[in-house]
Structure formats: structure tokens, C-alpha cells
C-alpha atoms as a PDB file:
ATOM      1  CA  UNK A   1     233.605  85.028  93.167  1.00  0.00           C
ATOM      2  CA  UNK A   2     230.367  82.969  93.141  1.00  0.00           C
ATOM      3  CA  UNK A   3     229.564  80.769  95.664  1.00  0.00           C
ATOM      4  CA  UNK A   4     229.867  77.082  93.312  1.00  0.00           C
ATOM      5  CA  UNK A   5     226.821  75.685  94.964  1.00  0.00           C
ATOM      6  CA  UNK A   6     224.729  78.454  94.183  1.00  0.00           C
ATOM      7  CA  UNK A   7     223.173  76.706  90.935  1.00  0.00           C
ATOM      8  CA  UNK A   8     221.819  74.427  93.178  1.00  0.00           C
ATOM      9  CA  UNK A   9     217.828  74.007  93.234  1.00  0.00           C
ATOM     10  CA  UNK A  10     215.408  74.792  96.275  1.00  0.00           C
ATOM     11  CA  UNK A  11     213.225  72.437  96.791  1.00  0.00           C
ATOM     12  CA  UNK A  12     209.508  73.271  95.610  1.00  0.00           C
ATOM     13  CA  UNK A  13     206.423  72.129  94.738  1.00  0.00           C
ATOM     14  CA  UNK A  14     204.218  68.759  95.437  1.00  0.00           C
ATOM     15  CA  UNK A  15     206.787  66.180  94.388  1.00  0.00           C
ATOM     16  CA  UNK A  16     210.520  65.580  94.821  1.00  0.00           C
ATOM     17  CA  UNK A  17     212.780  65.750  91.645  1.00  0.00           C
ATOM     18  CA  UNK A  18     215.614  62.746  91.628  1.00  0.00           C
ATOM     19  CA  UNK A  19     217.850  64.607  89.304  1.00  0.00           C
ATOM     20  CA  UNK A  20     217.567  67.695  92.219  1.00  0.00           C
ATOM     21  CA  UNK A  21     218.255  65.392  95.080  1.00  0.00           C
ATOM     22  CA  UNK A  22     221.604  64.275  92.999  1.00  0.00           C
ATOM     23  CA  UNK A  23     222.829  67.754  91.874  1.00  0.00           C
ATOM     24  CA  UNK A  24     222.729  67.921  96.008  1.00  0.00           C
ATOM     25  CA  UNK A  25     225.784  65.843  96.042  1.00  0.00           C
ATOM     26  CA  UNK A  26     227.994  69.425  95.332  1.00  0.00           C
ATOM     27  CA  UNK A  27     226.361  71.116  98.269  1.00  0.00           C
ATOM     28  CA  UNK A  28     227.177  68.300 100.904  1.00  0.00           C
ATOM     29  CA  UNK A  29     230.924  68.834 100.417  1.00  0.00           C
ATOM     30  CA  UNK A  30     230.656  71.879 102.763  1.00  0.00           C
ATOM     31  CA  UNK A  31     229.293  70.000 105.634  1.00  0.00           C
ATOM     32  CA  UNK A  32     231.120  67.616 108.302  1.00  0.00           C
ATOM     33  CA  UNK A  33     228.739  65.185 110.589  1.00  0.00           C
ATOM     34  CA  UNK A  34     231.833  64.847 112.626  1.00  0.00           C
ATOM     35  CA  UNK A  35     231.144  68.673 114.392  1.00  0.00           C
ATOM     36  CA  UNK A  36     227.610  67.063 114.548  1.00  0.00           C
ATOM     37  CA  UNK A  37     228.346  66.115 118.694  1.00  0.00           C
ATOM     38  CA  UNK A  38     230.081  69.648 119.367  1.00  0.00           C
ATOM     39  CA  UNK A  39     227.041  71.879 117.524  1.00  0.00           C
ATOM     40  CA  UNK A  40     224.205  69.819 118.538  1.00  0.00           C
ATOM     41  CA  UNK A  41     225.084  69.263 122.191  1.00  0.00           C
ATOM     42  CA  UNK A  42     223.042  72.696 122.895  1.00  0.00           C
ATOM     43  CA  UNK A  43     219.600  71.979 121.735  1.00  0.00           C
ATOM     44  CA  UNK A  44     219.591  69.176 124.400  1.00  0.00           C
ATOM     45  CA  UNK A  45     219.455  70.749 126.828  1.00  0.00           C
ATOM     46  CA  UNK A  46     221.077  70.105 130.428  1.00  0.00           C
ATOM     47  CA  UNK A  47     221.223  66.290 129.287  1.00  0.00           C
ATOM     48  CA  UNK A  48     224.100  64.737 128.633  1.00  0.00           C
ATOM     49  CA  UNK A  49     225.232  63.517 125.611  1.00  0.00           C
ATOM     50  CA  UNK A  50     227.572  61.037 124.672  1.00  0.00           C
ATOM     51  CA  UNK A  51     229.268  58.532 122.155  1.00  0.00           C
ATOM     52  CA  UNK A  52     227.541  55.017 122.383  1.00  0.00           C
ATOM     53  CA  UNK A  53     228.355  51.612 121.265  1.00  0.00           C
ATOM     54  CA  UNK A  54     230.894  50.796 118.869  1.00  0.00           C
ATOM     55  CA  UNK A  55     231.218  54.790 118.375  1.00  0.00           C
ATOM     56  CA  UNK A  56     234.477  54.338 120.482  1.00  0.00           C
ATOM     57  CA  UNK A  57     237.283  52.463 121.189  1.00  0.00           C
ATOM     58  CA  UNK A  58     240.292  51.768 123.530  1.00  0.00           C
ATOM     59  CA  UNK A  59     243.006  54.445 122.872  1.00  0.00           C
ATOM     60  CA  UNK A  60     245.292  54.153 125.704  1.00  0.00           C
ATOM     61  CA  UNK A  61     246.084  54.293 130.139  1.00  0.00           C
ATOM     62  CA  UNK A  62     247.190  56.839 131.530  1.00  0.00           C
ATOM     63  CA  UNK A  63     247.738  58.009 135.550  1.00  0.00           C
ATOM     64  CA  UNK A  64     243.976  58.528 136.849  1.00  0.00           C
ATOM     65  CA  UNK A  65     243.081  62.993 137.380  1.00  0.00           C
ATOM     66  CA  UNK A  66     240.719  65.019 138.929  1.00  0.00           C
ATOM     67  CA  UNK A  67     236.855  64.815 137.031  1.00  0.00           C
ATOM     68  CA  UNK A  68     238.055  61.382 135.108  1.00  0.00           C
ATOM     69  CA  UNK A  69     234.814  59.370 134.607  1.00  0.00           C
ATOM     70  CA  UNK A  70     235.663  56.073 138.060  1.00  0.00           C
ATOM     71  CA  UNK A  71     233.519  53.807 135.772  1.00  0.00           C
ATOM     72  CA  UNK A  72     236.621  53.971 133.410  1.00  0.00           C
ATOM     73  CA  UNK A  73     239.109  52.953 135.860  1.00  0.00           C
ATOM     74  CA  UNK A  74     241.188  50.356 134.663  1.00  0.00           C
ATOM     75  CA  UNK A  75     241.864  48.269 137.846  1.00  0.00           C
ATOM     76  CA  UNK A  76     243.895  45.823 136.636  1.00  0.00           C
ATOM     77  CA  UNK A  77     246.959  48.409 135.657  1.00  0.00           C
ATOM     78  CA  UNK A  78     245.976  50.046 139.147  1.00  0.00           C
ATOM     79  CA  UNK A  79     246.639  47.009 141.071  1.00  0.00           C
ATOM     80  CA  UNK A  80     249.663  46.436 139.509  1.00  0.00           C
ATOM     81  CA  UNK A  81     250.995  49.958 139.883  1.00  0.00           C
ATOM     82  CA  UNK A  82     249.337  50.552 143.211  1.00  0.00           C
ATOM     83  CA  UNK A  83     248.508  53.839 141.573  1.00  0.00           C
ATOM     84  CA  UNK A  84     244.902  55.091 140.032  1.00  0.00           C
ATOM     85  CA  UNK A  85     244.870  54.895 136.484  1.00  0.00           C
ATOM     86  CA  UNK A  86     241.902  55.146 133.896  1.00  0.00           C
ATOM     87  CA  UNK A  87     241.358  54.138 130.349  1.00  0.00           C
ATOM     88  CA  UNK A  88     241.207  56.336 127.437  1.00  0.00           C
ATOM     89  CA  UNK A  89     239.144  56.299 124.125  1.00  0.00           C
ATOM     90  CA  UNK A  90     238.391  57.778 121.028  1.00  0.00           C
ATOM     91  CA  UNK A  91     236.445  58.315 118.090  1.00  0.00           C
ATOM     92  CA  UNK A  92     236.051  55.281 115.520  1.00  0.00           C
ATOM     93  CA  UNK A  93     236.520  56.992 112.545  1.00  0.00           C
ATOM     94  CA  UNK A  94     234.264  55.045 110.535  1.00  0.00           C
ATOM     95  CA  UNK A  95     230.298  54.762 111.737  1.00  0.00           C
ATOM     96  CA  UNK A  96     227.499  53.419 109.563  1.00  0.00           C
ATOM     97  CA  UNK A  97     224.904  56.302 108.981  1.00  0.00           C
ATOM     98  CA  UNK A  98     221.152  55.391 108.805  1.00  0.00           C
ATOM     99  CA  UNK A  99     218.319  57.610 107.442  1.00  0.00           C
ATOM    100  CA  UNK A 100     215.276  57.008 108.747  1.00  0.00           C
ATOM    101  CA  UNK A 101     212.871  59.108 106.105  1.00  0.00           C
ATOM    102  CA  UNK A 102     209.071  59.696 106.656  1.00  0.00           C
ATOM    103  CA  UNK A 103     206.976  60.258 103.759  1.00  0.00           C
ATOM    104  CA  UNK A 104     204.062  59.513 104.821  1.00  0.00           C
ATOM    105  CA  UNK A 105     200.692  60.539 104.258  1.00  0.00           C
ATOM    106  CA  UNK A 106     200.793  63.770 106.810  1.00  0.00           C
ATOM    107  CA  UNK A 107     204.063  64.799 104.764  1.00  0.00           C
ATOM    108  CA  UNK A 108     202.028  65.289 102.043  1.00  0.00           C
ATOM    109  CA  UNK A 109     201.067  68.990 102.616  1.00  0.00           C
ATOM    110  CA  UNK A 110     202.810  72.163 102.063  1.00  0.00           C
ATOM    111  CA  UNK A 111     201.508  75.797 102.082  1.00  0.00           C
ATOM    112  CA  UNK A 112     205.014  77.570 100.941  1.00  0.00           C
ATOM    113  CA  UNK A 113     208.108  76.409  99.484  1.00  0.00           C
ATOM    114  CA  UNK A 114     207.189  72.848  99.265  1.00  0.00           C
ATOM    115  CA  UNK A 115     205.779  70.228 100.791  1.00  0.00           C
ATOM    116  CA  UNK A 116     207.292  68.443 104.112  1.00  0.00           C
ATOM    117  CA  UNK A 117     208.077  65.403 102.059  1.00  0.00           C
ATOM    118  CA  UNK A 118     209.841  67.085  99.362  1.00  0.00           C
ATOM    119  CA  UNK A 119     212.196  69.096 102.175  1.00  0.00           C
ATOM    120  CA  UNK A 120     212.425  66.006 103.703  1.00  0.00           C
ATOM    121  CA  UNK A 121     213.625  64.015 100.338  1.00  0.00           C
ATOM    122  CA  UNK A 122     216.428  67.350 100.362  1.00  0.00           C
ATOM    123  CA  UNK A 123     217.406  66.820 104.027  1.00  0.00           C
ATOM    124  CA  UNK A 124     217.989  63.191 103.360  1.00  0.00           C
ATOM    125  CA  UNK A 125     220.024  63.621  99.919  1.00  0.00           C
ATOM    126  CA  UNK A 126     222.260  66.442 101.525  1.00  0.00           C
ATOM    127  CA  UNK A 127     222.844  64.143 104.624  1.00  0.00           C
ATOM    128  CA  UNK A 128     223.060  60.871 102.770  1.00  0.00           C
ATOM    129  CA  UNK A 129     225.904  62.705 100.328  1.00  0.00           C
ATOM    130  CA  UNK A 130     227.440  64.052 103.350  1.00  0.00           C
ATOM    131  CA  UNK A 131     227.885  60.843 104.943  1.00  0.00           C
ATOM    132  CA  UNK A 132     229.463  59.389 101.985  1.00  0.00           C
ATOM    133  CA  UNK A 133     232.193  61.907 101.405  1.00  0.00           C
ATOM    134  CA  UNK A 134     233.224  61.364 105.249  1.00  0.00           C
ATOM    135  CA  UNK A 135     233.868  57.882 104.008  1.00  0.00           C
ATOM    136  CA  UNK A 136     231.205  56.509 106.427  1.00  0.00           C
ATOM    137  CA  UNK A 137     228.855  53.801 105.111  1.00  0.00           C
ATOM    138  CA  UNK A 138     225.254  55.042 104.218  1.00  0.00           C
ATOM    139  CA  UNK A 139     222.031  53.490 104.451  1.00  0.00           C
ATOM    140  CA  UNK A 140     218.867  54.317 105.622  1.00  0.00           C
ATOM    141  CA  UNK A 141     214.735  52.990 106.042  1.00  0.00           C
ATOM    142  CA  UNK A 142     212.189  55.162 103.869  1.00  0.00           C
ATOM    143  CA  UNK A 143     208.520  54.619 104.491  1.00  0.00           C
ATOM    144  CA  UNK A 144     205.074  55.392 103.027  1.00  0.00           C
ATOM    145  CA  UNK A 145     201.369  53.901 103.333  1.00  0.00           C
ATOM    146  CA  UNK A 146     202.090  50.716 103.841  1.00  0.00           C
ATOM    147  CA  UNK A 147     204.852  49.953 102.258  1.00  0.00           C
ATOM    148  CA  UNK A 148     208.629  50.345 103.447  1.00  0.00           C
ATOM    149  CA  UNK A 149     212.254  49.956 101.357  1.00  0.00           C
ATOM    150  CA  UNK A 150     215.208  49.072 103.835  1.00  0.00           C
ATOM    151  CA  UNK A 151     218.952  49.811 102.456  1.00  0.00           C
ATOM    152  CA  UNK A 152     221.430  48.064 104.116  1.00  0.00           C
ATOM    153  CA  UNK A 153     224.571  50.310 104.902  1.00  0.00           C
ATOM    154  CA  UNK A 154     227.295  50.181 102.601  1.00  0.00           C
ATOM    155  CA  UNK A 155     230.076  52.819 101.350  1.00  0.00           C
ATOM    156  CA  UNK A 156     229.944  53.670  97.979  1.00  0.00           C
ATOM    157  CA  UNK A 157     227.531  56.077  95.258  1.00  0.00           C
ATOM    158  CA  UNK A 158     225.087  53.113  94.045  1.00  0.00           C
ATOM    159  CA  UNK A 159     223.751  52.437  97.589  1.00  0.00           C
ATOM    160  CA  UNK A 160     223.163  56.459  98.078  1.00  0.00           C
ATOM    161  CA  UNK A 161     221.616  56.400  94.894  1.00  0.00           C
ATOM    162  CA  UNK A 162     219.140  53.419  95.875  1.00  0.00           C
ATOM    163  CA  UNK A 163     217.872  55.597  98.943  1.00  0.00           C
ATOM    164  CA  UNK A 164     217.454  58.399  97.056  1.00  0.00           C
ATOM    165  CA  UNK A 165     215.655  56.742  94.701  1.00  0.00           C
ATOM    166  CA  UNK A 166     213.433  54.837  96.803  1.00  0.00           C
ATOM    167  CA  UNK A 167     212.280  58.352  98.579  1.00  0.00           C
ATOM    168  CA  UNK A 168     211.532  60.130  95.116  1.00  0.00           C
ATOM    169  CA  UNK A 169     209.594  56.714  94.441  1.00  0.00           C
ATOM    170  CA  UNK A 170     207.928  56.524  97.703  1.00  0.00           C
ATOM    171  CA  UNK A 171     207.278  60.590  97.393  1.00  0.00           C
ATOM    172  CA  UNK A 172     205.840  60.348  93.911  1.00  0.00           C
ATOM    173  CA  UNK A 173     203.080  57.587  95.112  1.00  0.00           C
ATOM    174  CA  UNK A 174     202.053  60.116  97.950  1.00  0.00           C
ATOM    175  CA  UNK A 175     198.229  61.472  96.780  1.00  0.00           C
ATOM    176  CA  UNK A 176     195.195  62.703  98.879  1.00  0.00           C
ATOM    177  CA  UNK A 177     193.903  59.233  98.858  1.00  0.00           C
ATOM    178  CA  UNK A 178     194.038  57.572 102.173  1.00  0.00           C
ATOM    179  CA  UNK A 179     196.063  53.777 101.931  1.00  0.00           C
ATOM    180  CA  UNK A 180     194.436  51.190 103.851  1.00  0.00           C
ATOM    181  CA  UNK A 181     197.141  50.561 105.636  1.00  0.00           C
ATOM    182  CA  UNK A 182     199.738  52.778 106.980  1.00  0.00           C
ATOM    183  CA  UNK A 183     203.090  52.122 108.606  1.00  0.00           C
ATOM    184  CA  UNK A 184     203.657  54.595 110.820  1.00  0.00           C
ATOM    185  CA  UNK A 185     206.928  56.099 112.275  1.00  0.00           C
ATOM    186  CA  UNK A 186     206.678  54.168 115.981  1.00  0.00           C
ATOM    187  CA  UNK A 187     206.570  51.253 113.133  1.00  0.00           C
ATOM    188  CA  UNK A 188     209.262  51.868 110.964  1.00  0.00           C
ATOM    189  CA  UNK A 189     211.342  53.096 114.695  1.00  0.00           C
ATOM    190  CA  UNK A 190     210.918  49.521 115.404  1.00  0.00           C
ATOM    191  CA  UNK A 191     212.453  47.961 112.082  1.00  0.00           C
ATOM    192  CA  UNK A 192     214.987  50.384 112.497  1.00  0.00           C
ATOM    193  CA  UNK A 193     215.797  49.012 115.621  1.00  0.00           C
ATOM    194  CA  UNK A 194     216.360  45.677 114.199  1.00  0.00           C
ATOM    195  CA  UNK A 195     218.359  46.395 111.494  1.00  0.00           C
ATOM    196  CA  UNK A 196     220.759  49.049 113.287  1.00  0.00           C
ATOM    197  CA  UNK A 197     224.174  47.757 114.638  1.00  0.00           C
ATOM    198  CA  UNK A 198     225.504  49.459 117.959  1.00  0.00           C
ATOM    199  CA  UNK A 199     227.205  52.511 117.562  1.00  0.00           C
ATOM    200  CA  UNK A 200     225.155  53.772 113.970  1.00  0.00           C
ATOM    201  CA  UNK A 201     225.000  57.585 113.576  1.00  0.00           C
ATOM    202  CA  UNK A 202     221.185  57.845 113.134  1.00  0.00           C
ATOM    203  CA  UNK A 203     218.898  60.667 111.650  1.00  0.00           C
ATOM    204  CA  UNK A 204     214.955  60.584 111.584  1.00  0.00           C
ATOM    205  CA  UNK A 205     213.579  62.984 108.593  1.00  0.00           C
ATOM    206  CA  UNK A 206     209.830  63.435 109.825  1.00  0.00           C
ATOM    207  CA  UNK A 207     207.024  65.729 110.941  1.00  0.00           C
ATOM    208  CA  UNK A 208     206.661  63.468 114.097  1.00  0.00           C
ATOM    209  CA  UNK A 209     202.819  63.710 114.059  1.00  0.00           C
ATOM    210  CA  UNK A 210     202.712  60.118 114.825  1.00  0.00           C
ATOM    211  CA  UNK A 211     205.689  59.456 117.447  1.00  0.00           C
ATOM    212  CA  UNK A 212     203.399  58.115 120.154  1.00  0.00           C
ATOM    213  CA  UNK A 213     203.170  55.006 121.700  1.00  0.00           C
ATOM    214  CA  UNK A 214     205.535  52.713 121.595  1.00  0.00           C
ATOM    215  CA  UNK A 215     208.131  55.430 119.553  1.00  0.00           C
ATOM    216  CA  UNK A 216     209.142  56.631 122.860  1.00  0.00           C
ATOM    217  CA  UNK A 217     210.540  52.818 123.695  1.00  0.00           C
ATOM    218  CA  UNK A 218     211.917  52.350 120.817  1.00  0.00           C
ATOM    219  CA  UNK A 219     213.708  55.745 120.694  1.00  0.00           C
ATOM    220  CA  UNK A 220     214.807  54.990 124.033  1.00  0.00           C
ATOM    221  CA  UNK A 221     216.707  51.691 122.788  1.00  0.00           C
ATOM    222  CA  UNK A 222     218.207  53.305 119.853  1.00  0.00           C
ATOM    223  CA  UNK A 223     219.782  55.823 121.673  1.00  0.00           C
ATOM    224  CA  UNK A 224     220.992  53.398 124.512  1.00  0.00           C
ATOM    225  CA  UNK A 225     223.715  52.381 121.957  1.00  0.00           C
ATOM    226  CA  UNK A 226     223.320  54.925 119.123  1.00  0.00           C
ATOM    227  CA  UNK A 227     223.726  58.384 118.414  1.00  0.00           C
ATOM    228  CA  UNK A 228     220.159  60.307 117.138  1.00  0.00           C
ATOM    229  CA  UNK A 229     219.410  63.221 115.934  1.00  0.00           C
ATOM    230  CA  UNK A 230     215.787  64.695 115.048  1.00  0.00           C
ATOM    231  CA  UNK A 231     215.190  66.327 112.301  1.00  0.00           C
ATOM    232  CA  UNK A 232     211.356  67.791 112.130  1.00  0.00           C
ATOM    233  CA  UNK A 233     210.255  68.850 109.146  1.00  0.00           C
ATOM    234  CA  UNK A 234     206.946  72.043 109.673  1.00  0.00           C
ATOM    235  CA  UNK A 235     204.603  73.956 107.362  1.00  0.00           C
ATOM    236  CA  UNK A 236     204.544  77.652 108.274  1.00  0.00           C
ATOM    237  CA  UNK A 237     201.266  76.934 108.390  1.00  0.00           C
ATOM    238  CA  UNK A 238     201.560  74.737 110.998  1.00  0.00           C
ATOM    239  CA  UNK A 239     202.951  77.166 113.053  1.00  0.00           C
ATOM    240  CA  UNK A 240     200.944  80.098 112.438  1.00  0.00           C
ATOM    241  CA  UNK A 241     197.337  80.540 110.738  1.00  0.00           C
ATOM    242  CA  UNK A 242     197.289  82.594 107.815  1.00  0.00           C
ATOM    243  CA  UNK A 243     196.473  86.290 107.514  1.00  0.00           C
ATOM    244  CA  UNK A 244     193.191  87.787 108.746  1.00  0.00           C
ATOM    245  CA  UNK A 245     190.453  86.877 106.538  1.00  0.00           C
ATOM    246  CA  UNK A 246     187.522  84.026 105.749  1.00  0.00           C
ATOM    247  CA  UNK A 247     189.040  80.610 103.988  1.00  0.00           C
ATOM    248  CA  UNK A 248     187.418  77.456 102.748  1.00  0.00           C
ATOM    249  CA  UNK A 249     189.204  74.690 103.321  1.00  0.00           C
ATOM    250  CA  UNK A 250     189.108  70.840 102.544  1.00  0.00           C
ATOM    251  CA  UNK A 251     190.488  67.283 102.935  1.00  0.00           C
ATOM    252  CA  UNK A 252     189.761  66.321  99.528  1.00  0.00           C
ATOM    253  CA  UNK A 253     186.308  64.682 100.916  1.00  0.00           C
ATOM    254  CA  UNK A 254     184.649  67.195 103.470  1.00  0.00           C
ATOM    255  CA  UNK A 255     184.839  71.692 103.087  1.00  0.00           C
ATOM    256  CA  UNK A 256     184.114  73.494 106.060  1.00  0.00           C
ATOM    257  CA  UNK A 257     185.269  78.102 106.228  1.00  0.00           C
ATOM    258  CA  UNK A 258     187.314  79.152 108.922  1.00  0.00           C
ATOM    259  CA  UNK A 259     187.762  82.347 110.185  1.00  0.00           C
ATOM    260  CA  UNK A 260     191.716  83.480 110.923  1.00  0.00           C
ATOM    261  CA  UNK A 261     190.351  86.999 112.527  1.00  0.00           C
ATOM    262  CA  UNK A 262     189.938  85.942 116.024  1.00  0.00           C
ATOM    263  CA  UNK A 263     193.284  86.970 117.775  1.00  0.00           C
ATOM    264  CA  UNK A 264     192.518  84.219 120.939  1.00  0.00           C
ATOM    265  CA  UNK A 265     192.358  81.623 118.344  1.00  0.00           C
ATOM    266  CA  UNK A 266     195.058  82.984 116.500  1.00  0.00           C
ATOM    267  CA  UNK A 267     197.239  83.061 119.609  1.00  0.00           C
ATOM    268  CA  UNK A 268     195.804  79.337 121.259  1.00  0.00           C
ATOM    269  CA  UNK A 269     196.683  77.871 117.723  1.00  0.00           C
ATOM    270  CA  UNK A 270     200.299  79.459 117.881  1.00  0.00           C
ATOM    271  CA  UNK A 271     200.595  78.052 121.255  1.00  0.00           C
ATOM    272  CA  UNK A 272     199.275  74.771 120.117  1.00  0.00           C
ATOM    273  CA  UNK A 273     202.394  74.656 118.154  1.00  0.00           C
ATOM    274  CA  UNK A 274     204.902  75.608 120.626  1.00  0.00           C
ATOM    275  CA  UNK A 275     203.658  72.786 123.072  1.00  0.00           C
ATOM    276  CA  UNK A 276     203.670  70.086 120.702  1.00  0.00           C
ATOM    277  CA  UNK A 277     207.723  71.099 120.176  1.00  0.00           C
ATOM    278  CA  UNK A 278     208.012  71.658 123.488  1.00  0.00           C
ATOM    279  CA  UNK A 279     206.284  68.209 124.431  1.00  0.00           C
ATOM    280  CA  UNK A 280     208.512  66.572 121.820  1.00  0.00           C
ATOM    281  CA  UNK A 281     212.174  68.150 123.150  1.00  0.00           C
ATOM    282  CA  UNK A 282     210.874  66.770 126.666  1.00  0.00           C
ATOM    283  CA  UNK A 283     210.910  63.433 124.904  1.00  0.00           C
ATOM    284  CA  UNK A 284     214.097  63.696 123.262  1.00  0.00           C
ATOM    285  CA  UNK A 285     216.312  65.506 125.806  1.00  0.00           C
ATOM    286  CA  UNK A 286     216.721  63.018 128.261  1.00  0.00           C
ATOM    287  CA  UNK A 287     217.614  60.231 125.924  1.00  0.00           C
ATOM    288  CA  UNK A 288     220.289  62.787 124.243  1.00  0.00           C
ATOM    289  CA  UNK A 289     218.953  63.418 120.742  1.00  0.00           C
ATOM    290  CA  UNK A 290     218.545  67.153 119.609  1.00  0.00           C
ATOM    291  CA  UNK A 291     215.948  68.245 118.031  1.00  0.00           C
ATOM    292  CA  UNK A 292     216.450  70.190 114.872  1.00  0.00           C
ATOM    293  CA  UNK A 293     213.510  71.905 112.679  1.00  0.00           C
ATOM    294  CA  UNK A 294     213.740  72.501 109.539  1.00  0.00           C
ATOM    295  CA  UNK A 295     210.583  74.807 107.903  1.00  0.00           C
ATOM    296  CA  UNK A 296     209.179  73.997 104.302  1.00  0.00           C
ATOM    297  CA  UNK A 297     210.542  78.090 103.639  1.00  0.00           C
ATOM    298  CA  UNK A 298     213.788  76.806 104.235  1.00  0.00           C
ATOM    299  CA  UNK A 299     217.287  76.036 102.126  1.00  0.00           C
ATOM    300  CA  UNK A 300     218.078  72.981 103.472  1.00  0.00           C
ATOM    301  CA  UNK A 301     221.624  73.500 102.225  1.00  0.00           C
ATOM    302  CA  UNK A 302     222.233  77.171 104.444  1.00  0.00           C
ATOM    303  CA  UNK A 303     220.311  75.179 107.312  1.00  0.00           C
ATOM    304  CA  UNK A 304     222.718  72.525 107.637  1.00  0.00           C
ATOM    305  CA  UNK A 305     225.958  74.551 106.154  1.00  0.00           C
ATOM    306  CA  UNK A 306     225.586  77.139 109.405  1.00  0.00           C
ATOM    307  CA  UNK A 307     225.362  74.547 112.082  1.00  0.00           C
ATOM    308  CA  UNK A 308     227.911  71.765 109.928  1.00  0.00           C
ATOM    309  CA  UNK A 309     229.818  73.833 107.415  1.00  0.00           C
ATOM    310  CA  UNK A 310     233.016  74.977 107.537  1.00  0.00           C
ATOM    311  CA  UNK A 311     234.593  77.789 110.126  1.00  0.00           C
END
């Protein structure tokens, strides 16, 4: 028997397609953010993670046992009792989810597949749609040049439907011109910071070329009371130069040739990449957000239906 998501597009070319980012709405029924703590809680690392905020709430007492957390002690009932006992809590079932989606100017570049801010318009639909069918409320903060569209969370199809609109919009105005002004992601980070209540379920959809800073202070507030998670969108072509051989390249203004046949530059270029990762999981491990990557060669769908779909 077919697989009934299997008529779903992959993303491709320079722009997103609105009408693609819909149709995605049959693909998110496979996944469940609620594994999201169990399957992340790898790629962070020896950190700990943990709900924040609002994410929980008082459940019940019970007698205090060996490895219970003391700053959960409830020490009224154990003065009354004259025995130990600790407070228990669990999951709210309902968290608001916010999308933070870049698509800014370095998004606009792709060598295969697509380009970064068309896999990130895919990653943001299949999330956003996702989030809905949970029954969570959905909003999100999409950026580009200097402009920015804020959707306050709410749970029902129109208000997924305004993000994704507002991405294909924002992705459509994306060109090699240069805007005066950008707004950056340490900016947006900091609007999100305003508009996010305690105890949001957060994902930021970017290339993180431009998390310096203050991003790291504002990531570090978020996740005080939030829980993050990282999802970096990469060109295979960042990652590796292409085959041997002489290239002329451009920005649109200036041309210069590069040579790919140099195996030391090949290799310092590769390595180039794996520090900037590497220098990016050091910044997100010890505040507890994993770091995910997600390659312009990839189907966003199978990405997120191994590490969220069903068992």
C-alpha cells in the first residue's frame, strides 16, 4: 500500500510555493512534538534538560524517595507529618508554540535542492501543522530585511495560515539586492522575547550566520523559562566545496575564480564548517536547546518523521 503522504512536494527551487507549504498539513499528522523532550535530550549533550515555566504543574504529594529533586520538598505536609514528602508535577497538556523563521538575506542561497529559505518555509509549515493537530496554540515571528510580521498564538487553521503566508510573502521579496536595513536574528531573538509567555515551546528556523552578540543573552532568557529547539538550516555547499575544478563565482556585484583542487583548502574549508557547528552546540548545550540540522538535500518530512513520527 502507498505511503498517503507520498504525493507530497519536496521543496525546490529559489522561492517557496504557499499552496506546497499547505498540502504539508497531511504530512504533519505523523509527527508528535510531545516525544520532542525524550528524542532531543541526546544532541545536548551532558546538559540537562528540563520543562520550564508554565510547562508544568502541581500533580500531587507523595512520601519523599531516594534521587527526588530536595528543591521540591513540600515542607509544609512534612512538618505536619513529621515525615519527608515532595511534590509532584506534570505535563500541561496545552503549550503555545512559537516559530521563530529567518528569511533573511543569507537564506537566500541554495546550491541543491533549494534554497535555505525555501527548506526553512517547509520546516516551519510541517511544524506549524504539527502543532495545531496536538491542539496546542500556534504562532510564530518571521523576519526579512527590515521588515518583521509577529502572529500572536492562537489555536485554530486561519492563524497557521497567516504564518505561512507571511513566510511565502517575506520569501518571495528575498532578491540579490542588499536592503538598507536588516533585522537580524539577535534582533528578532529579542522581540521574541517580549512577546513569548513562560512556558512556550519555541523553534528557531535559521542558518544562524548572524547569532552573535547579544543572541547569546537573549537565548539565555528564553530558555530560562522556555523550551528551544534549533533548527539550522545548511547548503551542501556550505559544508563542502564542490568537485575539483576552476569556478567563477559572484555576488551579483564583484566575480573573482576559485580553485576547488587544493586538498589543504579543501580540508581547512570542511573544517571551517565543523567548528562553526561545533562553536554553535557549545552555545546551545548549556542552556538546554538541541541543535538540529536540516541540509537543503533534505525531505523535511523523513527528517522530522524519524526523530517525531510514530514507533
Amino acid at each position: 500500500m502507498a505511503d498517503r503522504t507520498s504525493f507530497l512536494p519536496m521543496p525546490s527551487g529559489a522561492y517557496s510555493d504557499l499552496a506546497e507549504l499547505v498540502q504539508l498539513r497531511h504530512g504533519a499528522r505523523d509527527l508528535k512534538l510531545k516525544k520532542q523532550r525524550k528524542t532531543f535530550s541526546p544532541l545536548i549533550g551532558p546538559h540537562q534538560s528540563r520543562f520550564r515555566g508554565r510547562g508544568i504543574e502541581f500533580d500531587e504529594v507523595r512520601a519523599y524517595q531516594a534521587g527526588d529533586d530536595v528543591r521540591n520538598i513540600d515542607w509544609r505536609v512534612t512538618a505536619r507529618s513529621g515525615r519527608p514528602h515532595t511534590k509532584l508535577f506534570h505535563e500541561e497538556r496545552e503549550r503555545p508554540v512559537l516559530l521563530l523563521v529567518d528569511q533573511g538575506l543569507p537564506m537566500f542561497f541554495g546550491s541543491k535542492g533549494c534554497f535555505k529559505s525555501v527548506m526553512a518555509a517547509h520546516v516551519a509549515a510541517l511544524l506549524a501543522w504539527a502543532a495545531l493537530q496536538q491542539n496546542d496554540r500556534v504562532g510564530g515571528l518571521v523576519f526579512c530585511g527590515a521588515e518583521r510580521s509577529e502572529i500572536r498564538p492562537k489555536r485554530n487553521s486561519k492563524t497557521v495560515l497567516r504564518l505561512l503566508r507571511d513566510i511565502d510573502a517575506f520569501n518571495r521579496r528575498l532578491h540579490r539586492q542588499l536592503p538598507s536595513a536588516e533585522v537580524g536574528l539577535c534582533e528578532s531573538l529579542e522581540e521574541l522575547r517580549r512577546i513569548t509567555r513562560p512556558g512556550s515551546n519555541i523553534f528557531i528556523v535559521s542558518d544562524f550566520r548572524n547569532c552573535h552578540g547579544d543572541g547569546k543573552k537573549h537565548l539565555h532568557q528564553l530558555s530560562r523559562h522556555n523550551d528551544i529547539v534549533a533548527v539550522q538550516i545548511y547548503d551542501p555547499l556550505e559544508q563542502h566545496l564542490p568537485p575539483s575544478g576552476a569556478y567563477s563565482v559572484t555576488d551579483g556585484s564583484r566575480r573573482a575564480h576559485l580553485f576547488t583542487g587544493d586538498s589543504r583548502l579543501r580540508n581547512r574549508y570542511q573544517q571551517n564548517f565543523v567548528k562553526k557547528t561545533e562553536a554553535l552546540r557549545q552555545l546551545m548545550g548549556p542552556m538546554g536547546i538541541p541543535l538540529l540540522q536540516v541540509s537543503t538535500q533534505d525531505s523535511p518530512l523523513n527528517y522530522f518523521r524519524n526523530l517525531l513520527g510514530k514507533r
